[in-house]
Protein backbone atom coordinates (compact mmCIF):
# COMPACT_ATOMS: atom_id res chain seq x y z
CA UNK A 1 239.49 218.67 120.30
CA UNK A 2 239.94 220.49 116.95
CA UNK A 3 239.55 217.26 115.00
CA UNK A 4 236.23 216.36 116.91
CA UNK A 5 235.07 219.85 116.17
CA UNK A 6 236.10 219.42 112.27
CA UNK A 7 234.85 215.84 112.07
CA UNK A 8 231.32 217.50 113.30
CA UNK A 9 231.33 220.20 110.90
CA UNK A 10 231.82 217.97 108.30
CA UNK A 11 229.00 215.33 109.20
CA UNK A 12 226.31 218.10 110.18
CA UNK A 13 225.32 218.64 106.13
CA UNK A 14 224.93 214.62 106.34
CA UNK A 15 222.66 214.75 109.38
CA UNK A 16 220.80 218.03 108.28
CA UNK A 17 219.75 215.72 105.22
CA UNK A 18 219.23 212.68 106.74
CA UNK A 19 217.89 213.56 109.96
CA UNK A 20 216.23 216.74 110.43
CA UNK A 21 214.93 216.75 106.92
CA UNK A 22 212.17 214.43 107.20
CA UNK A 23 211.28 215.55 110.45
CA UNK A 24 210.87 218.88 109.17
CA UNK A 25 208.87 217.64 106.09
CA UNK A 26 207.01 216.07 108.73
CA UNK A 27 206.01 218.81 110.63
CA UNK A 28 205.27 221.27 107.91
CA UNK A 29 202.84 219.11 106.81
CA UNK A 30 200.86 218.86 110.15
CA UNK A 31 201.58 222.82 110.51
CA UNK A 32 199.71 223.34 107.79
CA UNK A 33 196.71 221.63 108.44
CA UNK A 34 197.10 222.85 112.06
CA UNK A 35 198.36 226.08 112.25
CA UNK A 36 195.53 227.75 109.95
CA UNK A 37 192.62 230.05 110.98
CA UNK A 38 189.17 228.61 110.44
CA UNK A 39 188.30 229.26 106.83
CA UNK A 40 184.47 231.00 106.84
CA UNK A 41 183.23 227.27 106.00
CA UNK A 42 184.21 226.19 108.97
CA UNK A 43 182.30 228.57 111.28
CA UNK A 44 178.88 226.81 111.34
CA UNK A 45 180.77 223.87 112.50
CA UNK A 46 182.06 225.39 115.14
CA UNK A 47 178.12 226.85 116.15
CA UNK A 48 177.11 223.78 115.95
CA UNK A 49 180.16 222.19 117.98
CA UNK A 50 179.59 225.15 121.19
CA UNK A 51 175.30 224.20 120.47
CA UNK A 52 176.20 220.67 121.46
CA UNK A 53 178.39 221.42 124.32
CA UNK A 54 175.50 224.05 126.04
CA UNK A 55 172.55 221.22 125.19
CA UNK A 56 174.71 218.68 126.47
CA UNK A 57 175.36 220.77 129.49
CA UNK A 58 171.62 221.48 130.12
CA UNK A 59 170.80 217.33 129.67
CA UNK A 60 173.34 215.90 131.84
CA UNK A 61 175.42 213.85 129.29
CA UNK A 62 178.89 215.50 130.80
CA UNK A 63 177.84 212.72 133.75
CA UNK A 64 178.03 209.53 131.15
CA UNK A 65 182.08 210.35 130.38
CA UNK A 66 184.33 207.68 130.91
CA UNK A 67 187.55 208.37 132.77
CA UNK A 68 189.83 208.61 130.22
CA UNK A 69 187.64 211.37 128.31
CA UNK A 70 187.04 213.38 131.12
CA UNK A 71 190.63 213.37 131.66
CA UNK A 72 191.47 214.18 128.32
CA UNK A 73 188.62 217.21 128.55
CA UNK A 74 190.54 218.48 131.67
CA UNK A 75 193.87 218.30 130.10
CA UNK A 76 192.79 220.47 126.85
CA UNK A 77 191.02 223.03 129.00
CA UNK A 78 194.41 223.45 131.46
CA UNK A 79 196.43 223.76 127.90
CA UNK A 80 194.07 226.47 126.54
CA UNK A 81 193.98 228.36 130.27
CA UNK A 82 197.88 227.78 130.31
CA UNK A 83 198.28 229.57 126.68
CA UNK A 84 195.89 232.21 127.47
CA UNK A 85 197.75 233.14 130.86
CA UNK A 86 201.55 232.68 129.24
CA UNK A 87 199.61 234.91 126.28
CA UNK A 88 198.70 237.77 128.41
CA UNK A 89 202.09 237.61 130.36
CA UNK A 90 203.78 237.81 126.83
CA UNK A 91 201.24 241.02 125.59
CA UNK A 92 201.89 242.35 129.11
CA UNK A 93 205.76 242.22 129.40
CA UNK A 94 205.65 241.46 132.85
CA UNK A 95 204.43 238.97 135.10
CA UNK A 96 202.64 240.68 137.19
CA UNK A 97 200.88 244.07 136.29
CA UNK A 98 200.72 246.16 133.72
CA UNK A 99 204.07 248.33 133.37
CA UNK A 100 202.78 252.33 132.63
């Protein structure tokens, strides 16, 4: 047991380099392009992204989807819901209720 236990502790700087290290490169680099508040650039974009979701709305083009959009639509708006409940639980402390 001691020598498995050694012969791990010895290998884990090898798989730290040649494992985890790329993956981590990896994901830092879609972190940052991810993980960063809209810059003030970026705010007519996103006007102009909520004008075409309201005129679209109003015009009946949310009836033209194909299957695998609307799905995809659903999916992202039961993540966002999901966050914002697991969010409010987190900022609440509790599951239920407000503790005072």
């Amino acid at each position: 047991m001691a020598k498995a236990v050694s012969n791990l502790v010895q290998r884990a700087p090898i798989w730290a380099r040649e494992y985890a290290q790329p993956r981590f490169q990896t994901f830092l680099k879609y972190a940052r392009v991810e993980l960063t508040p809209p810059t003030p650039g970026e705010f007519p974009q996103v006007a102009s992204g909520i004008q075409k979701l309201l005129s679209g709305a109003r015009t009946g083009r949310w009836k033209q989807l194909t299957v695998k959009e609307a799905w995809l639509n659903t999916l992202v708006t039961v993540e966002v819901l999901c966050w914002f409940f697991v969010g409010e639980c987190i900022g609440k402390r509790h599951i239920v209720g407000y503790k005072v």
